[in-house]
N, C-alpha and C. Protein backbone atom coordinates (compact mmCIF):
# COMPACT_ATOMS: atom_id res chain seq x y z
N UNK A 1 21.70 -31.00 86.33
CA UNK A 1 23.11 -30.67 86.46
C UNK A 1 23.26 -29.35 87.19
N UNK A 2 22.88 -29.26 88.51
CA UNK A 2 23.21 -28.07 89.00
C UNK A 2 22.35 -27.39 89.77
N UNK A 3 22.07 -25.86 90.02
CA UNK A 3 21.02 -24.77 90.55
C UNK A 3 20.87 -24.45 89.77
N UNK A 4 19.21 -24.70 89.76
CA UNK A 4 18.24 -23.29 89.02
C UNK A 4 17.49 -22.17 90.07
N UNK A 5 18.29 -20.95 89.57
CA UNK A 5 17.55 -19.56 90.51
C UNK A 5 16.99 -19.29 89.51
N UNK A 6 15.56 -18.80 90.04
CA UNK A 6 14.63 -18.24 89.24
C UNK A 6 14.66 -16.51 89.43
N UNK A 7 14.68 -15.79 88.53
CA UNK A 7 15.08 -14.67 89.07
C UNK A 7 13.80 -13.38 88.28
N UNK A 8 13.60 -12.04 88.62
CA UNK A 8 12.77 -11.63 88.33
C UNK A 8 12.89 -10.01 87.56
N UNK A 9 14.46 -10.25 87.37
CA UNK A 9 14.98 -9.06 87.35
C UNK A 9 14.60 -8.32 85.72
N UNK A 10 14.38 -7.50 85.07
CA UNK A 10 13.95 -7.46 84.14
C UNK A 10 15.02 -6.75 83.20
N UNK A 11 14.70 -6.37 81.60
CA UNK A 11 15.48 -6.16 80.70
C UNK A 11 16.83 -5.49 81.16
N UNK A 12 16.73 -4.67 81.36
CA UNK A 12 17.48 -3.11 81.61
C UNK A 12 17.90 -3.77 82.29
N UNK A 13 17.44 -3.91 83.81
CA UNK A 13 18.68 -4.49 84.99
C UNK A 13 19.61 -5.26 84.55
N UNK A 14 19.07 -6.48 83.63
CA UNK A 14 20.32 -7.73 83.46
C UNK A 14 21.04 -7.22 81.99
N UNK A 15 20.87 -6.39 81.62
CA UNK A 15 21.59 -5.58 80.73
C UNK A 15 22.98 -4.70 81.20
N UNK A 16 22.29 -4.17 81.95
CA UNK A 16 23.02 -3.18 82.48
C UNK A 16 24.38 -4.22 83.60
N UNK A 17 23.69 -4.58 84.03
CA UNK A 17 24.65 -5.61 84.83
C UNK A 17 25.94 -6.66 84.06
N UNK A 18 25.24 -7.19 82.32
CA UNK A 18 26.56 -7.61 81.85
C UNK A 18 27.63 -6.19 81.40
N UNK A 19 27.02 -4.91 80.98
CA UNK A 19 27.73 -4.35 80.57
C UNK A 19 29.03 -3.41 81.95
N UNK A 20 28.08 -3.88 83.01
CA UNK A 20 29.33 -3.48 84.12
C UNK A 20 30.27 -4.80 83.84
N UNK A 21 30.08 -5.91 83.57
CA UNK A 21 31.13 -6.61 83.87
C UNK A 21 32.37 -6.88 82.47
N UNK A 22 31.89 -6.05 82.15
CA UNK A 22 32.84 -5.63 80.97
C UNK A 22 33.27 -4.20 81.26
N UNK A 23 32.97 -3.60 81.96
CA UNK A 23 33.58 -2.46 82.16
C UNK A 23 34.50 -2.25 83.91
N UNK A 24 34.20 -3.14 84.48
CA UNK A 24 34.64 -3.21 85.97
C UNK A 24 35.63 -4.48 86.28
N UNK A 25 36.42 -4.16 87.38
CA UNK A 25 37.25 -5.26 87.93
C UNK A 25 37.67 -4.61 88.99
N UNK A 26 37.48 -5.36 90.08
CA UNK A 26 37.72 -4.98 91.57
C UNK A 26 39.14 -5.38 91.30
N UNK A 27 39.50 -6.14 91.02
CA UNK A 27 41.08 -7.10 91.87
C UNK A 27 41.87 -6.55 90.51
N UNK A 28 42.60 -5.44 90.32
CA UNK A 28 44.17 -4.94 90.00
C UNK A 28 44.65 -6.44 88.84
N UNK A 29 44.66 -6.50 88.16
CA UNK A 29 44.48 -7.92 87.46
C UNK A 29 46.27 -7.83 87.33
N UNK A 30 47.18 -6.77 86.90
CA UNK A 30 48.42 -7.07 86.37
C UNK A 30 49.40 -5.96 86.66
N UNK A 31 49.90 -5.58 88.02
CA UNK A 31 50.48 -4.08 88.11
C UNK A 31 51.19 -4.06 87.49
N UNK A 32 51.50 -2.83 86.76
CA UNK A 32 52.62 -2.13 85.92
C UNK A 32 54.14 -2.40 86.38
N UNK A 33 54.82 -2.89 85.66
CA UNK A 33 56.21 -3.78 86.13
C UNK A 33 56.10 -4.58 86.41
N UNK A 34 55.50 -5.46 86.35
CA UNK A 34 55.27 -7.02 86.27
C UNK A 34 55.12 -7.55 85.39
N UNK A 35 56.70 -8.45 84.88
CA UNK A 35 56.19 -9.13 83.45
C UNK A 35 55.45 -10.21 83.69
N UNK A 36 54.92 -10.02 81.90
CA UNK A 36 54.35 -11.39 81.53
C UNK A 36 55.20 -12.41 80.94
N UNK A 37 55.09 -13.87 81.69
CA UNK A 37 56.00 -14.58 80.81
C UNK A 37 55.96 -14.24 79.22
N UNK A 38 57.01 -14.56 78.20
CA UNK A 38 56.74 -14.86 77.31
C UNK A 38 56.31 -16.13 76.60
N UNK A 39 55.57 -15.75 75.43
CA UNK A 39 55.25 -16.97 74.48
C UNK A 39 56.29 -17.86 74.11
N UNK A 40 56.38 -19.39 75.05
CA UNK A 40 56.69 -20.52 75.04
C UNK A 40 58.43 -20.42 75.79
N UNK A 41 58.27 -19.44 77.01
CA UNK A 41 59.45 -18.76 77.70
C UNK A 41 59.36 -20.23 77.95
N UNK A 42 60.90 -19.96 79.08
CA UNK A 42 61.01 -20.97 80.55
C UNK A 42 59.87 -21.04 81.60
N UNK A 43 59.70 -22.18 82.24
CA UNK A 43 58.88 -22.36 82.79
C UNK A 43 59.23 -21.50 84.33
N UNK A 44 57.65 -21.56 84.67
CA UNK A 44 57.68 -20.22 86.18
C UNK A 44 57.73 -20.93 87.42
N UNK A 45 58.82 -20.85 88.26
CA UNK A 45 58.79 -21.76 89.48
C UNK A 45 57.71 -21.40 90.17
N UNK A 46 56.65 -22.66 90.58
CA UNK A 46 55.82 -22.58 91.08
C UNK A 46 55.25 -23.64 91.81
N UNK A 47 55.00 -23.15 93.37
CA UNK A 47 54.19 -24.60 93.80
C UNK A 47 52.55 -24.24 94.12
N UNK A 48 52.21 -25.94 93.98
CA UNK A 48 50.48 -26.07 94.03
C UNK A 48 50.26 -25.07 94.87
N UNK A 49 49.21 -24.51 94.97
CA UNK A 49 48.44 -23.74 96.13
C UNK A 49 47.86 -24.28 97.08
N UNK A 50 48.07 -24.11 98.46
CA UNK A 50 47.25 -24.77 99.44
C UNK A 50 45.63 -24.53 99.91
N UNK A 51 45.15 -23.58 98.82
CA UNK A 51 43.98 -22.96 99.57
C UNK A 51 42.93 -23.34 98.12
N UNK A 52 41.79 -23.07 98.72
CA UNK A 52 40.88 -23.83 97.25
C UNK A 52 41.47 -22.71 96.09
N UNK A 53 41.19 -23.73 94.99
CA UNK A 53 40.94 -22.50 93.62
C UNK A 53 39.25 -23.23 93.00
N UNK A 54 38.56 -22.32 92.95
CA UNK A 54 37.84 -22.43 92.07
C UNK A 54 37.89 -21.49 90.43
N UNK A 55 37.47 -22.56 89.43
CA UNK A 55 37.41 -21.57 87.97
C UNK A 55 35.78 -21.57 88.02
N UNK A 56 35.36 -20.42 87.44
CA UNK A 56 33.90 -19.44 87.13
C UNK A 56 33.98 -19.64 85.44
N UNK A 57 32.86 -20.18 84.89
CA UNK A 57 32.81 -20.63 83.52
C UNK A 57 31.68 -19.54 83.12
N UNK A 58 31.70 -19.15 81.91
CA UNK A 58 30.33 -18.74 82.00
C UNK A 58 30.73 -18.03 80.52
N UNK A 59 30.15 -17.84 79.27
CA UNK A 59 29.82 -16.86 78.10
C UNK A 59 30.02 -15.51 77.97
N UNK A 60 30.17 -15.03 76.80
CA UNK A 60 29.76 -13.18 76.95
C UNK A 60 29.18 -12.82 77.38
N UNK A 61 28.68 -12.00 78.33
CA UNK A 61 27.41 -10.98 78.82
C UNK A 61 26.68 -12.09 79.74
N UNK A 62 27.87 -12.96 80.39
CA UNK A 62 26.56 -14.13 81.52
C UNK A 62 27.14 -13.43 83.23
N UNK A 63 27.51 -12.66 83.07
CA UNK A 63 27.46 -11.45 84.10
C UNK A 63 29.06 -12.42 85.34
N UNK A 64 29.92 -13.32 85.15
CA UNK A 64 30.96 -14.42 85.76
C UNK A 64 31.59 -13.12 86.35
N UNK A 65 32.12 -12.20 85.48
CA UNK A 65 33.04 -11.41 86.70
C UNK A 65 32.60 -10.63 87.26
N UNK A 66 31.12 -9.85 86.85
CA UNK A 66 30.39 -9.10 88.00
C UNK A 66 30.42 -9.86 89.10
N UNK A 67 29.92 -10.99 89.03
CA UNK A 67 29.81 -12.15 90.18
C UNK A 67 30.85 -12.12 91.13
N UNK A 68 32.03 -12.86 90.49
CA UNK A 68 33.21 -12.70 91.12
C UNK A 68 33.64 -11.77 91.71
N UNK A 69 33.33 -10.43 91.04
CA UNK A 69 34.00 -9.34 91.79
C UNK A 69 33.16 -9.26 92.89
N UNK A 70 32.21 -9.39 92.37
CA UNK A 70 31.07 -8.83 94.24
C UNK A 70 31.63 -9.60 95.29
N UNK A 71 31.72 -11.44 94.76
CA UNK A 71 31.75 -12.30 96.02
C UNK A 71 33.30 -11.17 96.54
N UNK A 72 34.03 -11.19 95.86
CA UNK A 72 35.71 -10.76 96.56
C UNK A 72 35.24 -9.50 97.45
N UNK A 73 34.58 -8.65 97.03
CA UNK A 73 34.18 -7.87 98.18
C UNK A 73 33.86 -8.02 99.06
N UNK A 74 32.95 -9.10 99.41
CA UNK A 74 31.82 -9.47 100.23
C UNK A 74 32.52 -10.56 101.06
N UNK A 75 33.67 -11.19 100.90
CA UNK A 75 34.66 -12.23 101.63
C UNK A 75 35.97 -11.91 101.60
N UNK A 76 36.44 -11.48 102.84
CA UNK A 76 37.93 -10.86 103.13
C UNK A 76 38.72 -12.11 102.40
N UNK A 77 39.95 -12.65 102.03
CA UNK A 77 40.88 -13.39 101.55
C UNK A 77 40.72 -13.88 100.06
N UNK A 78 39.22 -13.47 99.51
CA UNK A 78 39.25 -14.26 98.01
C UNK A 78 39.76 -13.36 97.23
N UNK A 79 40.31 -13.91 96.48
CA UNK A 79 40.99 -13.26 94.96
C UNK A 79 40.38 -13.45 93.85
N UNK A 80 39.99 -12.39 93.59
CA UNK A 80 39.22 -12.90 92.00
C UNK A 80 40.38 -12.53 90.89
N UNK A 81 40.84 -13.85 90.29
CA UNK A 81 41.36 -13.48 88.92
C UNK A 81 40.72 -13.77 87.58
N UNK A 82 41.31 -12.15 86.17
CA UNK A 82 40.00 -12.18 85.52
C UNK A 82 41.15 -12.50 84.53
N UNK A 83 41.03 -13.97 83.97
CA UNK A 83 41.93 -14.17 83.03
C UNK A 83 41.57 -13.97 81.39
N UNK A 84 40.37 -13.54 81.51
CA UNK A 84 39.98 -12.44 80.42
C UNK A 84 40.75 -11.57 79.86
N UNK A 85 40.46 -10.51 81.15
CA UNK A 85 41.60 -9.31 81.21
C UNK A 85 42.97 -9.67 80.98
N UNK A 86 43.65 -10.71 81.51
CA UNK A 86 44.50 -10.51 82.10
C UNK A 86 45.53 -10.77 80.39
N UNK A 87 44.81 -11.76 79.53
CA UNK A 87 45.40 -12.55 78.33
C UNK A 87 44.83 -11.50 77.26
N UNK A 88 43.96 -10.53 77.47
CA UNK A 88 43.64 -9.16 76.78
C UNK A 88 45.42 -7.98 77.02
N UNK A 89 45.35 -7.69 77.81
CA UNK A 89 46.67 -7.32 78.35
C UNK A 89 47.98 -7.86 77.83
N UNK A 90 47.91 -9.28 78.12
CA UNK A 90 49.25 -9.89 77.37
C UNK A 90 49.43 -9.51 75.58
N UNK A 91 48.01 -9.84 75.51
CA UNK A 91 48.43 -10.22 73.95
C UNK A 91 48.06 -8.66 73.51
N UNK A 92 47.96 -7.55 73.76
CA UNK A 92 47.82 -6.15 73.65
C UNK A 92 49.39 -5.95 73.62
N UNK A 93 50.08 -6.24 74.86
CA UNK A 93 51.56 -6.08 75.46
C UNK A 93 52.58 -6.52 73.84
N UNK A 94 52.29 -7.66 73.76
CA UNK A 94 52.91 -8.42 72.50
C UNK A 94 52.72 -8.19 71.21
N UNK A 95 51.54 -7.42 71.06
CA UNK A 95 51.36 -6.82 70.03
C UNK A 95 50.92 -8.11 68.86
N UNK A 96 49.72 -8.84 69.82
CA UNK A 96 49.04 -9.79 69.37
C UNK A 96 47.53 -9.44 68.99
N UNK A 97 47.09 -9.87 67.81
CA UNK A 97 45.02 -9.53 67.87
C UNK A 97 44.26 -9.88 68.10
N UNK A 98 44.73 -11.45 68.73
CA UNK A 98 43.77 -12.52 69.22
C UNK A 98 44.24 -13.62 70.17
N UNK A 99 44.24 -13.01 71.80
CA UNK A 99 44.62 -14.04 72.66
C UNK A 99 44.26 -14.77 72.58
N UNK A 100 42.96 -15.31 71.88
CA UNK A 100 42.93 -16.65 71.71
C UNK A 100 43.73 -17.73 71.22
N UNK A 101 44.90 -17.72 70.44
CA UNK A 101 45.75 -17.84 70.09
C UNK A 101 47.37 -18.12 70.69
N UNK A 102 46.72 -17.71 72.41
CA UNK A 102 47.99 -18.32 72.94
C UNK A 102 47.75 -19.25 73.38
N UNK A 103 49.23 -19.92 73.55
CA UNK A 103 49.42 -21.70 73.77
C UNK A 103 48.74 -21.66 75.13
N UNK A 104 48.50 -23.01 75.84
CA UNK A 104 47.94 -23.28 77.05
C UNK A 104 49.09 -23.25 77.61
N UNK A 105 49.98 -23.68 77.47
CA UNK A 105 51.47 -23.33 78.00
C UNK A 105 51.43 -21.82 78.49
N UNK A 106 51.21 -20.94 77.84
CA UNK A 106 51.76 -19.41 78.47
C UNK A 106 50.33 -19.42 79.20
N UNK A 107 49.26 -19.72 79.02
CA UNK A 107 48.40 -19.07 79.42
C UNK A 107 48.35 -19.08 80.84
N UNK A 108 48.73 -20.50 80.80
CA UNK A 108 48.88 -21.07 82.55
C UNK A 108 50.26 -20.65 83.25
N UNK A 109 50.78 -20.27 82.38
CA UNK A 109 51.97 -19.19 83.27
C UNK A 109 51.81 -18.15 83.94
N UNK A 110 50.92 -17.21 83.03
CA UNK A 110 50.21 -16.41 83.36
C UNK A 110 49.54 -16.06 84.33
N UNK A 111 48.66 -17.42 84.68
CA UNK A 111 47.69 -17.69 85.89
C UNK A 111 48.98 -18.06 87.03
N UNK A 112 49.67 -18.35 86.91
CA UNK A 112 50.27 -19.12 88.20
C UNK A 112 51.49 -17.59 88.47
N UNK A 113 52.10 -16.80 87.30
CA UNK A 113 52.15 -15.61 87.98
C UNK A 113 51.17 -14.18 88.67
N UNK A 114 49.69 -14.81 88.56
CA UNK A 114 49.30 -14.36 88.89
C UNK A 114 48.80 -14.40 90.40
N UNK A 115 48.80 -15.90 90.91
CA UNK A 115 48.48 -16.11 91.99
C UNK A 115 50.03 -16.35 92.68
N UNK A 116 51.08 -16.19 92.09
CA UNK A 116 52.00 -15.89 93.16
C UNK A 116 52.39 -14.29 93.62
N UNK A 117 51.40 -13.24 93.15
CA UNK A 117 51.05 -12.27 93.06
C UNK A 117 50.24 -12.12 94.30
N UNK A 118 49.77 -12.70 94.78
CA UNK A 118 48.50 -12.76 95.91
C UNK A 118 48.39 -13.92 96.93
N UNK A 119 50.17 -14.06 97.62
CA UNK A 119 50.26 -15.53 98.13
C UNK A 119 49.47 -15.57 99.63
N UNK A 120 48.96 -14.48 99.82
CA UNK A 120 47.88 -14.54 101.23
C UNK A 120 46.48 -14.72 100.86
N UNK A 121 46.11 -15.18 99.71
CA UNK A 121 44.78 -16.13 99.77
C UNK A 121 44.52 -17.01 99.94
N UNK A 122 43.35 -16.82 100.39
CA UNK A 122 42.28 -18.15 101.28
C UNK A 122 41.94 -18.48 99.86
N UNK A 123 41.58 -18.05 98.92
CA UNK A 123 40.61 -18.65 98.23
C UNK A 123 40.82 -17.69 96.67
N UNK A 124 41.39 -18.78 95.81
CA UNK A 124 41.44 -18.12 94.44
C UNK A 124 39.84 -18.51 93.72
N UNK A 125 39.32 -17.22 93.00
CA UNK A 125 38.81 -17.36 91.78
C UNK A 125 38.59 -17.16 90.57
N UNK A 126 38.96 -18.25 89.61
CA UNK A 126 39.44 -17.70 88.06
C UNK A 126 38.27 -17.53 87.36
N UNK A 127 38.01 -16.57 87.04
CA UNK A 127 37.02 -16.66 85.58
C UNK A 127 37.65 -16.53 84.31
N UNK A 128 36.44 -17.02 83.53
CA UNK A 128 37.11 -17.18 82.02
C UNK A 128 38.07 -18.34 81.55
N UNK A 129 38.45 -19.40 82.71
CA UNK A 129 39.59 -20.33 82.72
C UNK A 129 39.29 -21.27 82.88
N UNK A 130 38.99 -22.38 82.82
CA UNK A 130 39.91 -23.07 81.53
C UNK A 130 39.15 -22.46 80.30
N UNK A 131 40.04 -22.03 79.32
CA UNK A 131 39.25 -22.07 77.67
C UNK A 131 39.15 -23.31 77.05
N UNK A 132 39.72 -24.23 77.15
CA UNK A 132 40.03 -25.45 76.52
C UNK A 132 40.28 -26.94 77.37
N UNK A 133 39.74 -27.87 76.94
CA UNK A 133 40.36 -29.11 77.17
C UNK A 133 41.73 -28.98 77.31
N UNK A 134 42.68 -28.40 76.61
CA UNK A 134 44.27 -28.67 76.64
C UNK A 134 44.64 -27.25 77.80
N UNK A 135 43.81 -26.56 78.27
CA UNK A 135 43.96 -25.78 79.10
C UNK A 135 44.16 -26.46 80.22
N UNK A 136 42.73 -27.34 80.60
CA UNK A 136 42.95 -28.49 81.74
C UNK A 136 43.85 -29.07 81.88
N UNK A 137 44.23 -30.07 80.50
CA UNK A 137 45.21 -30.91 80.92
C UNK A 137 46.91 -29.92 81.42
N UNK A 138 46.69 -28.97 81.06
CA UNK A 138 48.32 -28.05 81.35
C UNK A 138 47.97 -27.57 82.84
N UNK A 139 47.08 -27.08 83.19
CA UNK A 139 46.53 -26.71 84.70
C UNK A 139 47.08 -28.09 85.40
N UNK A 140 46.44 -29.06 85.40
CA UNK A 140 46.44 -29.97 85.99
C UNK A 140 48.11 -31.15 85.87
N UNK A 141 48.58 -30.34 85.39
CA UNK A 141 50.26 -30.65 84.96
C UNK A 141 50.60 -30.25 85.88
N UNK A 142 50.46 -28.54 85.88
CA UNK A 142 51.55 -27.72 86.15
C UNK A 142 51.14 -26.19 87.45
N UNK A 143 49.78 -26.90 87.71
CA UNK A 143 49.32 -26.22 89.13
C UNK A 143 48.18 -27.11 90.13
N UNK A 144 47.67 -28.08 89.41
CA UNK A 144 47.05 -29.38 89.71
C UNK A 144 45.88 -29.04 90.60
N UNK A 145 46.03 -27.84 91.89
CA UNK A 145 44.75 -27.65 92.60
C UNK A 145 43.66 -27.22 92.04
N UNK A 146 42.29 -27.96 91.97
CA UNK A 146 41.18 -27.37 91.65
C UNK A 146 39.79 -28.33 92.29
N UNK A 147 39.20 -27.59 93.01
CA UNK A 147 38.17 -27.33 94.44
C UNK A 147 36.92 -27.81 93.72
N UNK A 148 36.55 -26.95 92.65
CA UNK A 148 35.24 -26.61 91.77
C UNK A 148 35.17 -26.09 90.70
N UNK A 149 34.12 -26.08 90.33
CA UNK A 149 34.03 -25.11 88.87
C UNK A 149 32.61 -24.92 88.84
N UNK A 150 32.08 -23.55 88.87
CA UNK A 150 30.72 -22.63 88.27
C UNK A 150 30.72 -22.71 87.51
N UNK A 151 29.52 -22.71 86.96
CA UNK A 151 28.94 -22.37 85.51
C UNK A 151 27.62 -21.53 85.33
N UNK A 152 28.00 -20.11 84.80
CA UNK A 152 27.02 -19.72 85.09
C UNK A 152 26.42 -19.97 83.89
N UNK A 153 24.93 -19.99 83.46
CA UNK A 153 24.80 -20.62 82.28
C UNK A 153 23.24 -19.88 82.13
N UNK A 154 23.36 -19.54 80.95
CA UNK A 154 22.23 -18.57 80.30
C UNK A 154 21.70 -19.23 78.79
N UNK A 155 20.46 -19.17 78.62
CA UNK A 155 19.86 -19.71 77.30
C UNK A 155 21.11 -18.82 76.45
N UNK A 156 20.89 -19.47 75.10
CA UNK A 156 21.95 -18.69 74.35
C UNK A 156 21.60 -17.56 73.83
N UNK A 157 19.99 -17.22 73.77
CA UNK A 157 19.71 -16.47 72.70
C UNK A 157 19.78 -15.08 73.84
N UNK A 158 19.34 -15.45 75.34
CA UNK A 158 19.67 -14.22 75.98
C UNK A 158 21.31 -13.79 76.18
N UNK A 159 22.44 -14.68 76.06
CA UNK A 159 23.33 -14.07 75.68
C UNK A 159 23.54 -13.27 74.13
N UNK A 160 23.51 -13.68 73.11
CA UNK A 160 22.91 -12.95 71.92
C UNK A 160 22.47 -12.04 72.03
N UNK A 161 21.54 -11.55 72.68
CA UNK A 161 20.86 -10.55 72.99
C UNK A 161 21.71 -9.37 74.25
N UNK A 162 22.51 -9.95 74.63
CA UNK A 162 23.06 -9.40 75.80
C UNK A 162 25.03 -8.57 74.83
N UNK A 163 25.01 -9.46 73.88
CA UNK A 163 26.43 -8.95 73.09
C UNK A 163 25.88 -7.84 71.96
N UNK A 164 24.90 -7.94 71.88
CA UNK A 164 23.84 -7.08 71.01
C UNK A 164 23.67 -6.00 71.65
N UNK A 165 23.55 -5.85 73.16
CA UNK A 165 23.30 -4.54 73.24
C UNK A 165 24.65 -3.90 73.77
N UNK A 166 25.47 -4.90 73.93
CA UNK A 166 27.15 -4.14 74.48
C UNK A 166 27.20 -3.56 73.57
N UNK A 167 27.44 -3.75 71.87
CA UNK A 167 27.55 -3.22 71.00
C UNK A 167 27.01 -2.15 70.37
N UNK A 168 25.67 -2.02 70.84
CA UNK A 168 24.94 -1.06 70.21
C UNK A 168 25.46 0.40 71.24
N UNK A 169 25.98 -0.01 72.78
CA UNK A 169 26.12 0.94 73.79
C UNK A 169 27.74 1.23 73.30
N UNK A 170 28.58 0.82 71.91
CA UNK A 170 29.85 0.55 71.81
C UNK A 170 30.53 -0.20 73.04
N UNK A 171 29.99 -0.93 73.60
CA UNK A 171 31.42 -1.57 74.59
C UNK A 171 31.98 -2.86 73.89
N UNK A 172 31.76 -3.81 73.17
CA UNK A 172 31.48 -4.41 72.45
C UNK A 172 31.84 -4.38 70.68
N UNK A 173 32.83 -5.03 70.28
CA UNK A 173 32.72 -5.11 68.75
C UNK A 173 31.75 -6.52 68.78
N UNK A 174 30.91 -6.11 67.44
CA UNK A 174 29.98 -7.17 67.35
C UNK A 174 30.41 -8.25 66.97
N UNK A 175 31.10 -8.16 66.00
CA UNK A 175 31.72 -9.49 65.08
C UNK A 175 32.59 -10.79 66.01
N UNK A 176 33.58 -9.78 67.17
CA UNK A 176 34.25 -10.28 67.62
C UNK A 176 33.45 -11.07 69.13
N UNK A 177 32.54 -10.72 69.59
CA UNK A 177 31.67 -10.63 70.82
C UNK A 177 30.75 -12.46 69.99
N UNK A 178 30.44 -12.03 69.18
CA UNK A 178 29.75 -13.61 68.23
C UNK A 178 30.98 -14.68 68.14
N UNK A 179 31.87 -14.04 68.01
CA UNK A 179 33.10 -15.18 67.30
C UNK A 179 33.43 -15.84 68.82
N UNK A 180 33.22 -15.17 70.10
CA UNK A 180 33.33 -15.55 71.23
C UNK A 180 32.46 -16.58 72.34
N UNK A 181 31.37 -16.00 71.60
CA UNK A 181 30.15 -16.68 71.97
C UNK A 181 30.57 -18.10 71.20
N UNK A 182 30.54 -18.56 70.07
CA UNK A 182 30.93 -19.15 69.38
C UNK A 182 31.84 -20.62 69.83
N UNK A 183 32.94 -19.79 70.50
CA UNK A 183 34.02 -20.83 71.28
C UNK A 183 33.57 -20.62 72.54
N UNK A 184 32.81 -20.33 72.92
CA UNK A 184 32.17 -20.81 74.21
C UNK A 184 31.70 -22.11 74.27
N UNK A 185 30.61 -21.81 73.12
CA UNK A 185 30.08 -23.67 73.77
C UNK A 185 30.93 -24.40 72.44
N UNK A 186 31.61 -23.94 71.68
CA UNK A 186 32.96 -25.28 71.24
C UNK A 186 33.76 -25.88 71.88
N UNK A 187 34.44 -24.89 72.77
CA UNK A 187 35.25 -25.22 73.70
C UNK A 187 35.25 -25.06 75.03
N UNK A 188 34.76 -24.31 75.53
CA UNK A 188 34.72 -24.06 77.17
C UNK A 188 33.17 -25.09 77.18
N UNK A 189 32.52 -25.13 76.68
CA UNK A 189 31.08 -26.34 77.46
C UNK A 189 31.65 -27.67 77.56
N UNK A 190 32.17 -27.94 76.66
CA UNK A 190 33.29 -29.82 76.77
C UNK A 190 34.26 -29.36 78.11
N UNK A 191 34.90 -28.31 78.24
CA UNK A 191 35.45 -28.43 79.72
C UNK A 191 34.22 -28.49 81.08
N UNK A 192 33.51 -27.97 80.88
CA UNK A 192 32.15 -27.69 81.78
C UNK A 192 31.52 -29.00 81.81
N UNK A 193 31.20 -30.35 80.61
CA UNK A 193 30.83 -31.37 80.61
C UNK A 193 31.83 -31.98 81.70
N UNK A 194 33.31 -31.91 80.92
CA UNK A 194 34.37 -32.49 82.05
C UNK A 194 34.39 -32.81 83.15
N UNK A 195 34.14 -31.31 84.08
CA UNK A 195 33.95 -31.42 85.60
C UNK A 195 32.34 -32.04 85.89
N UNK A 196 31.40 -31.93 84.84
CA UNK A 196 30.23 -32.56 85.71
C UNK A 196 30.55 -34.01 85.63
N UNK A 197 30.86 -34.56 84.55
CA UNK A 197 31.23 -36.00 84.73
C UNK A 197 31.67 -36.60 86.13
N UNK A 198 33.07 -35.50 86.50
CA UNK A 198 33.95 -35.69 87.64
C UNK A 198 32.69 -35.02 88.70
N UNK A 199 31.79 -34.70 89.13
CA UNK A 199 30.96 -33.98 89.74
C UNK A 199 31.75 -33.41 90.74
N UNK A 200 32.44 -32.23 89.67
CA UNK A 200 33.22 -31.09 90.82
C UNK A 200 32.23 -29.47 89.75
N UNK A 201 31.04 -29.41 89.32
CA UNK A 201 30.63 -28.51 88.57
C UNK A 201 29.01 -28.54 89.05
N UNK A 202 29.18 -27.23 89.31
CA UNK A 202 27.91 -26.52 90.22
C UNK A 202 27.33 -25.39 88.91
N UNK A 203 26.21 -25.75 88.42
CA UNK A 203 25.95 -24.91 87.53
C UNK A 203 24.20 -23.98 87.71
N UNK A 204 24.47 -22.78 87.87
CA UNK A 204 23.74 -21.87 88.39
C UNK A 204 23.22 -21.12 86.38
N UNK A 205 21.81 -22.00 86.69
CA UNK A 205 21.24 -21.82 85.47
C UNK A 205 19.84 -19.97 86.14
N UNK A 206 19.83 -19.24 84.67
CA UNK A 206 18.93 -18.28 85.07
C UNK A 206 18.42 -17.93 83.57
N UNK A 207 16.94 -18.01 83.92
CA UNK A 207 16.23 -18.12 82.96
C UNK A 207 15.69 -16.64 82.82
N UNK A 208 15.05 -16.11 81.34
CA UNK A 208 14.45 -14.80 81.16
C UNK A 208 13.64 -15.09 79.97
C-alpha cells in the first residue's frame, strides 16, 4: 500500500524534527479579524476549488506539517493548511477543551473559509483532515474536490516514543498527546483505508 523510504536519520534528528512540527507553521493559518464560523452557524457560500487539494494524514510526532510546510516553501502556489492549528484556535476562541468535539459540519466550514482565504492557489494542502469518516462524507457534500491523500505512517511505538519526548521537552501534555494517538488509528486509519480502497492514497511508510 504505498512508498517505503528507507531512511538513516538517527534518534535526535527525527526527534527534533517532530518537535519543530509542533512548534512551526509557515502558512499564517487564521489572521486576526477573521471569523470563525460558528458551531452549527449558516452555511459558508462556497464553490468547489478548481485546483488539486490534497489531505496529509499522518499521527502525533509523524513529522505531516513539517512536511507540508517545507513542500509550501519549496513550490511557489501551494498552500499548506494546518487544520490542527486551525480547530486548536477555534475551539480556544469558543472557549472549548476539546476540538475534537466539533461537528464535521463546522469543521468543514472552517476549511472552506480557509481556502477562500487563499483563492490564488495552485494547489491546497490539508493536514490533519479528514479526522473522521463523517468528516469525508461532509467534505465531499459540501467542497467535493479531492486529488489525493498522504499518509505518512510510522510504526506506532516510534510515535509513542516521539509524544514521549515532546513531553518530557514540555511541548506536549502527555495524557492528551496518547488520547490522540489513540483516535488516530480509531478514526483517521478507516479514513486512510477509505482512499486506498478508492486508490487515491499514497502512503510514505519510514521505518527506525
Amino acid at each position: 500500500m504505498g512508498i517505503c523510504l528507507d531512511t538513516e536519520q538517527n534518534n535526535e534528528e527525527f526527534e527534533t524534527g517532530g518537535e519543530r512540527s509542533r512548534r512551526e507553521s509557515a502558512w499564517p493559518s487564521s489572521p486576526s479579524g477573521v471569523p470563525f464560523p460558528m458551531q452549527n452557524s449558516s452555511h459558508v457560500k462556497f464553490e468547489p476549488p478548481s485546483v488539486p487539494v490534497i489531505f496529509v494524514l499522518g499521527g502525533p510526532g509523524s513529522g505531516k506539517v513539517t512536511h507540508c510546510d517545507n513542500l509550501m516553501q519549496e513550490r511557489r502556489g501551494l498552500v499548506h493548511i494546518n487544520m490542527t492549528d486551525l480547530l486548536q484556535q477555534y475551539a480556544i476562541g469558543n472557549d472549548m477543551q476539546d476540538f475534537g468535539a466539533l461537528s464535521s459540519k463546522t469543521v468543514t466550514e472552517v476549511l472552506m473559509l480557509e481556502m477562500k482565504m487563499a483563492p490564488t492557489a495552485k494547489t491546497y494542502l490539508v493536514s490533519g483532515y479528514p479526522r473522521s469518516m463523517r468528516d469525508v462524507a461532509e467534505y465531499s457534500d459540501k467542497i467535493q474536490t479531492i486529488s489525493g491523500v498522504v499518509l505518512v505512517s510510522w510504526r506506532q511505538r516510534v510515535l509513542e516514543r516521539q509524544i514521549e519526548y515532546g513531553a518530557r521537552l514540555g511541548h506536549v501534555v502527555l495524557s492528551l498527546a496518547r488520547m490522540e494517538l489513540s483516535n488516530f488509528y480509531k478514526n483517521v486509519m478507516p479514513v486512510a483505508d477509505y482512499f486506498d480502497q478508492s486508490n487515491m492514497l499514497i502512503a510514505v511508510s519510514i521505518f527506525f
